[in-house]
Protein backbone atom coordinates (compact mmCIF):
# COMPACT_ATOMS: atom_id res chain seq x y z
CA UNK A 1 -34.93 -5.12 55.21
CA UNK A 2 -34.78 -7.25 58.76
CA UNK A 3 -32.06 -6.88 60.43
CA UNK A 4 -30.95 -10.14 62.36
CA UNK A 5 -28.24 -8.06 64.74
CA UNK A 6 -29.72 -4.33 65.62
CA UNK A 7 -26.84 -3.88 68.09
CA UNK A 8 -24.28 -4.81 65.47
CA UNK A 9 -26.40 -2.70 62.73
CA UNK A 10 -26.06 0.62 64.99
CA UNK A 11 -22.62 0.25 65.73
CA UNK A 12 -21.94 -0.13 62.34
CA UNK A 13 -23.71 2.90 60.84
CA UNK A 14 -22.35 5.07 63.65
CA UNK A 15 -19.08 3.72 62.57
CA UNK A 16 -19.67 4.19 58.71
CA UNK A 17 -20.99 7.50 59.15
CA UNK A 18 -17.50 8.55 61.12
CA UNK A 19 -15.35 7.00 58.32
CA UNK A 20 -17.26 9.33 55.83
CA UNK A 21 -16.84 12.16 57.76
CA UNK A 22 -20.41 12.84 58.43
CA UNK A 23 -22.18 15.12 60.86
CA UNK A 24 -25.43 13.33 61.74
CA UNK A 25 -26.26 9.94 61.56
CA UNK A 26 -30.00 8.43 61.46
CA UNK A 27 -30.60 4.57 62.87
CA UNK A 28 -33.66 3.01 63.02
CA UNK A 29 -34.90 2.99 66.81
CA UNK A 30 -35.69 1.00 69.43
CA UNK A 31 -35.57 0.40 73.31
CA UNK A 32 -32.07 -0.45 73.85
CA UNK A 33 -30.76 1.43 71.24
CA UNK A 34 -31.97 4.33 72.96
CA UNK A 35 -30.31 3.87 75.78
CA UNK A 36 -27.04 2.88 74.46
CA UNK A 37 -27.28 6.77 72.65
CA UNK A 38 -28.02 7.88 75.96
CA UNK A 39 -25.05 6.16 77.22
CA UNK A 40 -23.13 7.44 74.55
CA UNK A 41 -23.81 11.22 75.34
CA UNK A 42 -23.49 11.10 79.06
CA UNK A 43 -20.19 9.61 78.34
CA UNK A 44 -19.24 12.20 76.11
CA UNK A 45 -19.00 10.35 73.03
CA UNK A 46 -21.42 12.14 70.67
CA UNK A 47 -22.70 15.88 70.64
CA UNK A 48 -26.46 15.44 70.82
CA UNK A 49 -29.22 13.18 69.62
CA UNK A 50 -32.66 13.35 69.03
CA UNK A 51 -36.01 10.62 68.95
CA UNK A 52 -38.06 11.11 66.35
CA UNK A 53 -41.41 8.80 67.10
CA UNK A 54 -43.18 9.31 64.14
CA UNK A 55 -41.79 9.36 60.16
CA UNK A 56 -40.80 6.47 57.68
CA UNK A 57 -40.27 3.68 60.06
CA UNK A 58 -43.16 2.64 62.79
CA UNK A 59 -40.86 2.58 65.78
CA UNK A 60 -39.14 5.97 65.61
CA UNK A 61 -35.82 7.32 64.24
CA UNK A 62 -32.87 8.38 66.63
CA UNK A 63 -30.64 11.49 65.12
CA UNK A 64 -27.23 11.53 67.06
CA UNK A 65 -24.67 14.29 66.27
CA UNK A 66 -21.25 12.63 65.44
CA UNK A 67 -18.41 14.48 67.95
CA UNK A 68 -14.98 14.94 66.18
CA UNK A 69 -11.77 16.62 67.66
CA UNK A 70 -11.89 20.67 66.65
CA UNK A 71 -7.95 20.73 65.71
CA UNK A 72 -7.29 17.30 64.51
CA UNK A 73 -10.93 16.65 62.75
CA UNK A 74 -10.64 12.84 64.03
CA UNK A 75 -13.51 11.44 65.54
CA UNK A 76 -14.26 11.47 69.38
CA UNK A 77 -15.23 7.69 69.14
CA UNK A 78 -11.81 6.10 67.81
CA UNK A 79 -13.35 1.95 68.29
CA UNK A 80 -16.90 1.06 68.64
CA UNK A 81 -16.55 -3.12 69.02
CA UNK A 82 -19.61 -5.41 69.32
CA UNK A 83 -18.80 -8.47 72.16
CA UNK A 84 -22.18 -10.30 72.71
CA UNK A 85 -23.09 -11.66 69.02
CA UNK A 86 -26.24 -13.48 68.16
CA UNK A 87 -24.33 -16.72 67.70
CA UNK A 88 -22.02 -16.46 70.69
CA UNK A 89 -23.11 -14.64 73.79
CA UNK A 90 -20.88 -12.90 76.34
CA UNK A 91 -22.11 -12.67 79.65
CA UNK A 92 -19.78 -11.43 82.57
CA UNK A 93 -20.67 -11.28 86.40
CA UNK A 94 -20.26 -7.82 88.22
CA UNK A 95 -17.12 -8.75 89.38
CA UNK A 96 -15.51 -10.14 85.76
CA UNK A 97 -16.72 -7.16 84.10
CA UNK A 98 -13.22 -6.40 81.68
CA UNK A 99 -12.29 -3.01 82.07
CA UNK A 100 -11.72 -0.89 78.80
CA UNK A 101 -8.27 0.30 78.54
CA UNK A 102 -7.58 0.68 82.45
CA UNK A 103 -11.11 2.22 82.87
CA UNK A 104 -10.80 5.23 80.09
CA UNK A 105 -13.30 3.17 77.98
CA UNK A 106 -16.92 1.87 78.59
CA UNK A 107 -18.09 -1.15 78.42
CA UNK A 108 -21.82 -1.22 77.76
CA UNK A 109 -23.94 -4.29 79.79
CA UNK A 110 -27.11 -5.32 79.46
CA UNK A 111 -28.10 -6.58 83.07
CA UNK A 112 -31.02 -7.25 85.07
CA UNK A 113 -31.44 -3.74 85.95
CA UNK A 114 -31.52 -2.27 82.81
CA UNK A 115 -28.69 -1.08 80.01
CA UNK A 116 -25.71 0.80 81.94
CA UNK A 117 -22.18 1.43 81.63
CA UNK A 118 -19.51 -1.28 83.61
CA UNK A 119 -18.65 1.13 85.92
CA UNK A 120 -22.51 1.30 86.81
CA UNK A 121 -22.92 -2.17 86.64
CA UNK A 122 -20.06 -2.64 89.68
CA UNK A 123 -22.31 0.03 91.50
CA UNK A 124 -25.40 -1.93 91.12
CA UNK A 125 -23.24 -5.10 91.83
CA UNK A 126 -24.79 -6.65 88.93
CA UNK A 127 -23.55 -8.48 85.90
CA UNK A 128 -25.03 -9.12 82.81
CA UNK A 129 -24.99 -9.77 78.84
CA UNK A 130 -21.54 -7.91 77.31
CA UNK A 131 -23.00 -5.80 74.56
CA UNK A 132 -20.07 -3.96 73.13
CA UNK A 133 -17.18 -1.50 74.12
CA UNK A 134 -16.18 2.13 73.28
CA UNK A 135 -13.20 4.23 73.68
């Protein structure tokens, strides 16, 4: 099946797979999605996560650990959004990057110099496509 969204598609499973209370989720893998897991587990959002190159599908499978909350069981992720959409891009300078709930989430970007957090992205001084935010 082609997916016309891949960003949208691996927020969603990750999302799915937290609603069902599952452990380990696998998504279909791919440049940026690799980094945005990346992203994700500096940032403390997931436990671990693993690249598998070879398998079922010809570009490699990425295996990320869901993170939940030992007392409460809730997971560590409570909103995974999607900004930039195929039919209506969002694209932000490094100065009008939003901020995610006064800084405690991330917003992920898509810039010039690779996939990075907001906070990065101000570093850098560099703006870029708005891919999606996570707190």
């Amino acid at each position: 099946m082609q997916v016309t969204d891949p960003i949208a598609d691996y927020l969603t499973r990750i999302r799915n797979a937290q609603m069902a209370g599952h452990r380990i989720v696998e998504i279909p893998a791919s440049k940026i999605k690799k980094r945005m897991t990346e992203i994700l587990y500096d940032q403390g959002y997931i436990l671990k996560y693993t690249f598998d190159a070879e398998g079922a599908h010809k570009q490699g499978l990425i295996k990320i650990a869901l993170k939940y909350d030992p007392v409460t069981k809730q997971p560590v992720i409570r909103e995974l959004v999607r900004v930039s959409r195929p039919g209506l891009r969002k694209f932000s300078g490094a100065t009008d990057i939003p901020r995610i709930i006064n800084g405690l989430g991330i917003m992920i970007v898509s810039t010039s110099k690779g996939v990075m957090t907001d906070k990065q992205a101000r570093e850098h001084n560099v703006g870029g496509e708005l891919l999606c935010y996570v707190y």
